[in-house]
C-alpha atoms as a PDB file:
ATOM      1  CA  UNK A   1     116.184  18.042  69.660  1.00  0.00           C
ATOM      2  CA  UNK A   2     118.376  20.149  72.235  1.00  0.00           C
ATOM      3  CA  UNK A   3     121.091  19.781  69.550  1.00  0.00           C
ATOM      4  CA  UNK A   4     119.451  20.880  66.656  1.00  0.00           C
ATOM      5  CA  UNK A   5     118.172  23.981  68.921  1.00  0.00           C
ATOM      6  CA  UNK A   6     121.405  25.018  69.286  1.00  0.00           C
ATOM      7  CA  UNK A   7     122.305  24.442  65.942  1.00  0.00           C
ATOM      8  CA  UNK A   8     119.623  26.736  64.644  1.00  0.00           C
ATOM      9  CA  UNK A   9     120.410  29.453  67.170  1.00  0.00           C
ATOM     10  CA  UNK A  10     124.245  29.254  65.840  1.00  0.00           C
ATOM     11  CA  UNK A  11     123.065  29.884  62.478  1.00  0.00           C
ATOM     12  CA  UNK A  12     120.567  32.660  63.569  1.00  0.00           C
ATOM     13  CA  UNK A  13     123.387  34.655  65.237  1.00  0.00           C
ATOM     14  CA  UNK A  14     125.482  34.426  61.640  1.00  0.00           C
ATOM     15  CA  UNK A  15     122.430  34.754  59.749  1.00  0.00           C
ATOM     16  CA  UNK A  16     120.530  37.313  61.323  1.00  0.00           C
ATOM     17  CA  UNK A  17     123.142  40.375  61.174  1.00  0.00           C
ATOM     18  CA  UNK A  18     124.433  39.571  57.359  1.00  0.00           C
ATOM     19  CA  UNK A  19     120.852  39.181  55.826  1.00  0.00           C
ATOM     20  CA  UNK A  20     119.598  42.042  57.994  1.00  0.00           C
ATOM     21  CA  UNK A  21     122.277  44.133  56.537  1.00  0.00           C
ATOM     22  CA  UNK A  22     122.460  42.666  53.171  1.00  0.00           C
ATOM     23  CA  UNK A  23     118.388  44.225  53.264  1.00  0.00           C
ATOM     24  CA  UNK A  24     119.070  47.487  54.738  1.00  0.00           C
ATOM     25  CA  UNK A  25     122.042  48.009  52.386  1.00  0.00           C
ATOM     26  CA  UNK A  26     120.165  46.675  49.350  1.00  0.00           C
ATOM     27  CA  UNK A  27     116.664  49.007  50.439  1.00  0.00           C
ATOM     28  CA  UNK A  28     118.770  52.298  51.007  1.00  0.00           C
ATOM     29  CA  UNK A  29     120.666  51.997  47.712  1.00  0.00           C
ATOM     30  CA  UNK A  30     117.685  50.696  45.874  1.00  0.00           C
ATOM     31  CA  UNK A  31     115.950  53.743  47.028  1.00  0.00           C
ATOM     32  CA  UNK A  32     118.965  56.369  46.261  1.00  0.00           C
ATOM     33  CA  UNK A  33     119.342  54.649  42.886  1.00  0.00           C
ATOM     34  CA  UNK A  34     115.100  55.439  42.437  1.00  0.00           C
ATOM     35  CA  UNK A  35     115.512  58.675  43.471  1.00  0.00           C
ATOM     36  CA  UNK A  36     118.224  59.564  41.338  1.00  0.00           C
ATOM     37  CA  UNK A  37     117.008  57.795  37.976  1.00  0.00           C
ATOM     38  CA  UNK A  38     114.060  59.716  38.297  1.00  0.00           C
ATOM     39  CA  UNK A  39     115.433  62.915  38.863  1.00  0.00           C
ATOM     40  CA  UNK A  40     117.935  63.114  35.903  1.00  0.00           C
ATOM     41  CA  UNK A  41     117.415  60.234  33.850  1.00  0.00           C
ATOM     42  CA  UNK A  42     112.925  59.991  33.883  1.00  0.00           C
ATOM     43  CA  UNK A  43     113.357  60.744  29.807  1.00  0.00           C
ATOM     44  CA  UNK A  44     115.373  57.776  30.006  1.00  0.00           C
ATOM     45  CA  UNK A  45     113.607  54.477  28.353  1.00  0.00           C
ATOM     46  CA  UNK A  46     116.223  51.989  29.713  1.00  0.00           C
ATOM     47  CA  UNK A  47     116.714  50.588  33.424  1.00  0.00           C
ATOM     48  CA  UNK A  48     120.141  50.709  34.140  1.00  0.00           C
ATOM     49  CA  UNK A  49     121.143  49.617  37.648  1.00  0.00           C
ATOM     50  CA  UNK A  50     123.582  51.922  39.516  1.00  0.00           C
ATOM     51  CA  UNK A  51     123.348  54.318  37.065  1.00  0.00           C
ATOM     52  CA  UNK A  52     121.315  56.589  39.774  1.00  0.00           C
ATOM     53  CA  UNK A  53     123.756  56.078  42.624  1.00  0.00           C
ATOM     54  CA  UNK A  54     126.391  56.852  40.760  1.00  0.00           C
ATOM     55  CA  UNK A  55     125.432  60.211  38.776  1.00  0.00           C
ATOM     56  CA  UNK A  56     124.125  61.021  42.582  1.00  0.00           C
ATOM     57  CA  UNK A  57     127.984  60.436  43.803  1.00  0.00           C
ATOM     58  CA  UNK A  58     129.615  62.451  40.652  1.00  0.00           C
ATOM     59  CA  UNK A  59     126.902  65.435  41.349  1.00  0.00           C
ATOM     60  CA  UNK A  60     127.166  65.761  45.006  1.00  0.00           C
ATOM     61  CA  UNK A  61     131.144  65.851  44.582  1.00  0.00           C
ATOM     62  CA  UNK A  62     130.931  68.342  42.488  1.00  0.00           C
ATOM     63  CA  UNK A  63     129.003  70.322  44.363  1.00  0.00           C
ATOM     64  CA  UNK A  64     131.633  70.105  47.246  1.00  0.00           C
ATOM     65  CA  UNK A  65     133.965  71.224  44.452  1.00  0.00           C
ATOM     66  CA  UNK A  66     132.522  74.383  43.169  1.00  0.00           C
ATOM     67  CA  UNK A  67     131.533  75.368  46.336  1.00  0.00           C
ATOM     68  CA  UNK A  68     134.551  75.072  48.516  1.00  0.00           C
ATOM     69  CA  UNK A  69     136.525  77.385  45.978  1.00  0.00           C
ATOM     70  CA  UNK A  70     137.025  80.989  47.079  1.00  0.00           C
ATOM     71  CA  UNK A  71     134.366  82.891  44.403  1.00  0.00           C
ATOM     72  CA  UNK A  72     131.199  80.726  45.369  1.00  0.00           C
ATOM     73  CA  UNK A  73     131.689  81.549  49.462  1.00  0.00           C
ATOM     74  CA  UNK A  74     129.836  84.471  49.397  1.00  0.00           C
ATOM     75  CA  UNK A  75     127.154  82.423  47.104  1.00  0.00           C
ATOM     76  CA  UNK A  76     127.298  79.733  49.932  1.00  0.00           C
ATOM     77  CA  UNK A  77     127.451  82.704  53.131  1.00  0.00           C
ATOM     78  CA  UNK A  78     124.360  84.062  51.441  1.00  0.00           C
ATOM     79  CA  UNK A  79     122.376  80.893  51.645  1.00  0.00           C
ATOM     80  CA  UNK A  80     123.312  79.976  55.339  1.00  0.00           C
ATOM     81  CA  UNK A  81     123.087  83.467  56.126  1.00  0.00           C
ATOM     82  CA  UNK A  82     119.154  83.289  54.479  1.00  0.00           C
ATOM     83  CA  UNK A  83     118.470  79.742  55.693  1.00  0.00           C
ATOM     84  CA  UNK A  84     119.299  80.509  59.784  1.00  0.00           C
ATOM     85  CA  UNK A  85     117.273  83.755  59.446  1.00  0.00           C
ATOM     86  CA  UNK A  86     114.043  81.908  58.474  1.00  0.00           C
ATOM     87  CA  UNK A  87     112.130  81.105  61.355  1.00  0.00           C
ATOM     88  CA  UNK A  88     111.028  77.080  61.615  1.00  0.00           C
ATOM     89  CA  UNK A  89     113.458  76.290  58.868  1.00  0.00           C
ATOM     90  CA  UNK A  90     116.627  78.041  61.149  1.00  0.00           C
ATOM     91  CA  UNK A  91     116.126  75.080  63.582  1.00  0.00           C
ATOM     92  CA  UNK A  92     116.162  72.635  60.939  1.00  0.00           C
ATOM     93  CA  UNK A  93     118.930  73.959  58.962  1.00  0.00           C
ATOM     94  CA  UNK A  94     120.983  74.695  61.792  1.00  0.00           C
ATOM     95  CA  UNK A  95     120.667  71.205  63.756  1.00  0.00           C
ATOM     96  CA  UNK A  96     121.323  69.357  61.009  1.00  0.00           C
ATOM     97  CA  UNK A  97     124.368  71.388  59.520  1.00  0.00           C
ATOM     98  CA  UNK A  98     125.991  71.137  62.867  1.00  0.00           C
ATOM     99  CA  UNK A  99     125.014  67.323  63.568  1.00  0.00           C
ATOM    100  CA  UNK A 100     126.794  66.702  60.107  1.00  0.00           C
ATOM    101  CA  UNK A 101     129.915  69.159  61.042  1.00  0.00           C
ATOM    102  CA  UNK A 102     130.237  67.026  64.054  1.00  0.00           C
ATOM    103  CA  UNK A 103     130.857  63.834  62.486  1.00  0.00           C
ATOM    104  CA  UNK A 104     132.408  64.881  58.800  1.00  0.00           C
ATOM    105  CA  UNK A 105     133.233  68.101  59.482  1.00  0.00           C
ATOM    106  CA  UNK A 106     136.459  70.662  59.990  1.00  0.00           C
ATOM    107  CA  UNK A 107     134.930  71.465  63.588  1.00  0.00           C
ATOM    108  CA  UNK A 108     134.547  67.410  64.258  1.00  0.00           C
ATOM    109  CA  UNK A 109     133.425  67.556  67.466  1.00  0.00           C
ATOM    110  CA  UNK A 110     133.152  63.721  68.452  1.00  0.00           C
ATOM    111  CA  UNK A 111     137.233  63.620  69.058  1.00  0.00           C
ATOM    112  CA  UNK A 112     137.479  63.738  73.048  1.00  0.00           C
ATOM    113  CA  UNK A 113     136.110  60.590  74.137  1.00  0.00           C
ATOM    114  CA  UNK A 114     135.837  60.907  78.225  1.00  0.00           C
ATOM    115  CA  UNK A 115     133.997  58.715  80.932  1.00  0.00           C
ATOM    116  CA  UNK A 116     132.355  61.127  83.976  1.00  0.00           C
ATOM    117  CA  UNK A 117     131.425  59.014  87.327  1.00  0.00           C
ATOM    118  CA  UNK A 118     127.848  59.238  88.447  1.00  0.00           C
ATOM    119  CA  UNK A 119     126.378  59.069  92.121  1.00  0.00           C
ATOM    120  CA  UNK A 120     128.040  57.113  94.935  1.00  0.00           C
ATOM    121  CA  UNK A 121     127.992  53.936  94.052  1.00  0.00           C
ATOM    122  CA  UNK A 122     130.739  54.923  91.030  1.00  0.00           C
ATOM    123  CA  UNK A 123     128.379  54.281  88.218  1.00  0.00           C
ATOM    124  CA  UNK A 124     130.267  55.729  84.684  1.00  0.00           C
ATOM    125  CA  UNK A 125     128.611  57.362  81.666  1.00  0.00           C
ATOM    126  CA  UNK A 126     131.141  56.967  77.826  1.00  0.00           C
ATOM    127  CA  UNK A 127     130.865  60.267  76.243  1.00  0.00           C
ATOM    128  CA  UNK A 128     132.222  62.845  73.938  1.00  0.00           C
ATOM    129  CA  UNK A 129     133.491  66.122  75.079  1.00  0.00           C
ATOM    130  CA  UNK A 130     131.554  69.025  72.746  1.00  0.00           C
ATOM    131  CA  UNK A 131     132.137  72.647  74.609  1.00  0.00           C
ATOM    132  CA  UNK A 132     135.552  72.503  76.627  1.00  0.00           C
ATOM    133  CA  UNK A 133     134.420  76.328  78.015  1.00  0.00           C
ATOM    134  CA  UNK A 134     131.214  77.100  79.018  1.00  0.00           C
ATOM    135  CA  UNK A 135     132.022  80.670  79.997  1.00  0.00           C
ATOM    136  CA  UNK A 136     129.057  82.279  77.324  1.00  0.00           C
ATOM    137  CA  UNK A 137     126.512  80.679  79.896  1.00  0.00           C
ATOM    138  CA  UNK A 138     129.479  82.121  82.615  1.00  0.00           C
ATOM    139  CA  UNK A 139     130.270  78.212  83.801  1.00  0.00           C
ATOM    140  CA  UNK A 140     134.056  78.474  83.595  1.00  0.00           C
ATOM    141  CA  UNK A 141     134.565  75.107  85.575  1.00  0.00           C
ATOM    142  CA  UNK A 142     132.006  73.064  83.738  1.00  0.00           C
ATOM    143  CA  UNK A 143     132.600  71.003  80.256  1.00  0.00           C
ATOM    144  CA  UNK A 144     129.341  70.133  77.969  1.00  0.00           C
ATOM    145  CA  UNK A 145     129.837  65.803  77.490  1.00  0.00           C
ATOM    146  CA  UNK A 146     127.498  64.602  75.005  1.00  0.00           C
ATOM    147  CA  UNK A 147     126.531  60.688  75.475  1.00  0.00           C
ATOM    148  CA  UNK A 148     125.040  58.765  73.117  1.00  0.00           C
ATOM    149  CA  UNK A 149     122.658  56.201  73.384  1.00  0.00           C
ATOM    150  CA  UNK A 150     123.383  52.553  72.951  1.00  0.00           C
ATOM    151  CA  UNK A 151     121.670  50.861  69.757  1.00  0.00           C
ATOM    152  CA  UNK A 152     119.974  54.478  68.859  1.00  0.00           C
ATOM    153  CA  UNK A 153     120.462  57.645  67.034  1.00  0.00           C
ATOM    154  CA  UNK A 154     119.994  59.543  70.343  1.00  0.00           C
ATOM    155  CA  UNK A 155     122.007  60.785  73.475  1.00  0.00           C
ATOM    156  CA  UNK A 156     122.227  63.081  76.409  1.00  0.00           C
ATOM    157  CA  UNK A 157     124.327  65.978  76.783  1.00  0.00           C
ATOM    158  CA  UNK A 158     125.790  67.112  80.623  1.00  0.00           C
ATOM    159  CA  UNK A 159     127.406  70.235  81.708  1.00  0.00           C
ATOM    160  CA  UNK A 160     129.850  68.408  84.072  1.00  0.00           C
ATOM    161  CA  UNK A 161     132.644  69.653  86.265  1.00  0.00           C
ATOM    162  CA  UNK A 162     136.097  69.807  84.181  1.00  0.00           C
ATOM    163  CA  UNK A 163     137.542  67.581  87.294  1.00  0.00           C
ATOM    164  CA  UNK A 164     134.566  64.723  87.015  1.00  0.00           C
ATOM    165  CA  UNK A 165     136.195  63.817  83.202  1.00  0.00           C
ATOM    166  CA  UNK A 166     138.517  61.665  82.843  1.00  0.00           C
ATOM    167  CA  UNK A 167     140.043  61.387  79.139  1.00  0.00           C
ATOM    168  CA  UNK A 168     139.981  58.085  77.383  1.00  0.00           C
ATOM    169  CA  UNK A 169     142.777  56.970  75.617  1.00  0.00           C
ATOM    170  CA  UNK A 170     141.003  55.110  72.139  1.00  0.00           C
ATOM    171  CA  UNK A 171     140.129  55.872  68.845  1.00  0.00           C
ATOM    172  CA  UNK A 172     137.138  58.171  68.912  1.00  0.00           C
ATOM    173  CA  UNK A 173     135.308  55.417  66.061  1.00  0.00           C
ATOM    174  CA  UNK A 174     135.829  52.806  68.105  1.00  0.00           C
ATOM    175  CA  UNK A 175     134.811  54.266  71.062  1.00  0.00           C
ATOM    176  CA  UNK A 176     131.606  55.859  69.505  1.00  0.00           C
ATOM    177  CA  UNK A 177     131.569  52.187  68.080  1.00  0.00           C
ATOM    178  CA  UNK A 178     131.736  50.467  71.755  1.00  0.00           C
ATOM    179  CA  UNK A 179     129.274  52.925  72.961  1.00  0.00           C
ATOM    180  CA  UNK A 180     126.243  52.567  70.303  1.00  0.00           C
ATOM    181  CA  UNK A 181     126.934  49.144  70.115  1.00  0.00           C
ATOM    182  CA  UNK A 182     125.642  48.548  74.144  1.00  0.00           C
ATOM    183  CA  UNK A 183     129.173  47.590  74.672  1.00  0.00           C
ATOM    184  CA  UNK A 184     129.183  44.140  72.471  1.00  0.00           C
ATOM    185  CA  UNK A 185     132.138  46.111  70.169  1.00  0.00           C
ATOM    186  CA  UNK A 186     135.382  45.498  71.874  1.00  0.00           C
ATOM    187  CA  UNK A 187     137.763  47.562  70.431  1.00  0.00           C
ATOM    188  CA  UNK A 188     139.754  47.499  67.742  1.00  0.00           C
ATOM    189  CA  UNK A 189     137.357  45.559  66.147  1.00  0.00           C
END
């Protein structure tokens, strides 16, 4: 019986993550695929599958065409300008243009990975320089470290001293990688 225990757990550690990401993968394009048939193809008497993802992929790339060329930036300057004026929607607008920039962006700003010592008994935090100068908020010797939560879409940010962070020599993916994944993610994995 012990055996065929461990035999079962064995298969739930192989089984678990594949099916579990087989269903997320399948629900999240099932739903893009939904959302985009509906949207430009609800005339449309036939079901084909993919057809929403992909007319999603060719739109949204061309919108990241048109509007990276020189004569739509003022189009683009006007919108930002418009959207960060408006209160409530400023916040929203703003967070989530910058949370995007940070990852995809030209300003990435998830490229420094550090680890800062806490307390005395030596106890280190992973983290992600943001701000190397702090001087707006006149804190000159202090560096803003953003740390992210294991298994979550969260973190904390601290304004440390520049000499508590130590640089980490590794691939900022992996190391975001090693950090959300509670440390189970060696690296170069």
């Amino acid at each position: 019986m012990k055996t065929i225990l461990n035999y079962f757990l064995r298969g739930m550690l192989i089984v678990f993550p594949v099916g579990a990401t087989i269903y997320l993968v399948s629900i999240t394009i099932n739903w893009v695929n939904r959302i985009f048939n509906n949207l430009f193809f609800g005339w449309f008497e036939w079901n084909i599958p993919g057809l929403g993802i992909l007319s999603g992929f060719i739109i949204i790339s061309l919108v990241g065409f048109i509007f990276t060329r020189a004569f739509t930036k003022p189009i683009v300057h006007l919108f930002e300008s418009l959207f960060s004026k408006t209160p409530l929607v400023s916040i929203i607008y703003t967070s989530l243009k910058d949370l995007t920039e940070a990852f995809v962006g030209d300003k990435k700003k998830f490229t420094k990975p550090v680890r800062i010592q806490f307390g005395e008994m030596g106890m280190i935090r992973f983290g992600f320089i943001t701000q190397e100068t702090l001087s707006n908020l006149e804190m000159e010797n202090e560096v803003a470290v953003y740390c992210p939560h294991s298994y979550n879409f969260s973190g904390n940010l601290y304004i440390v001293p520049k000499d508590a962070v130590t640089p980490v020599k590794a691939d900022p993916a992996d190391f975001m990688r090693f950090i959300v994944s509670g440390g189970v993610t060696g690296f170069g994995k």
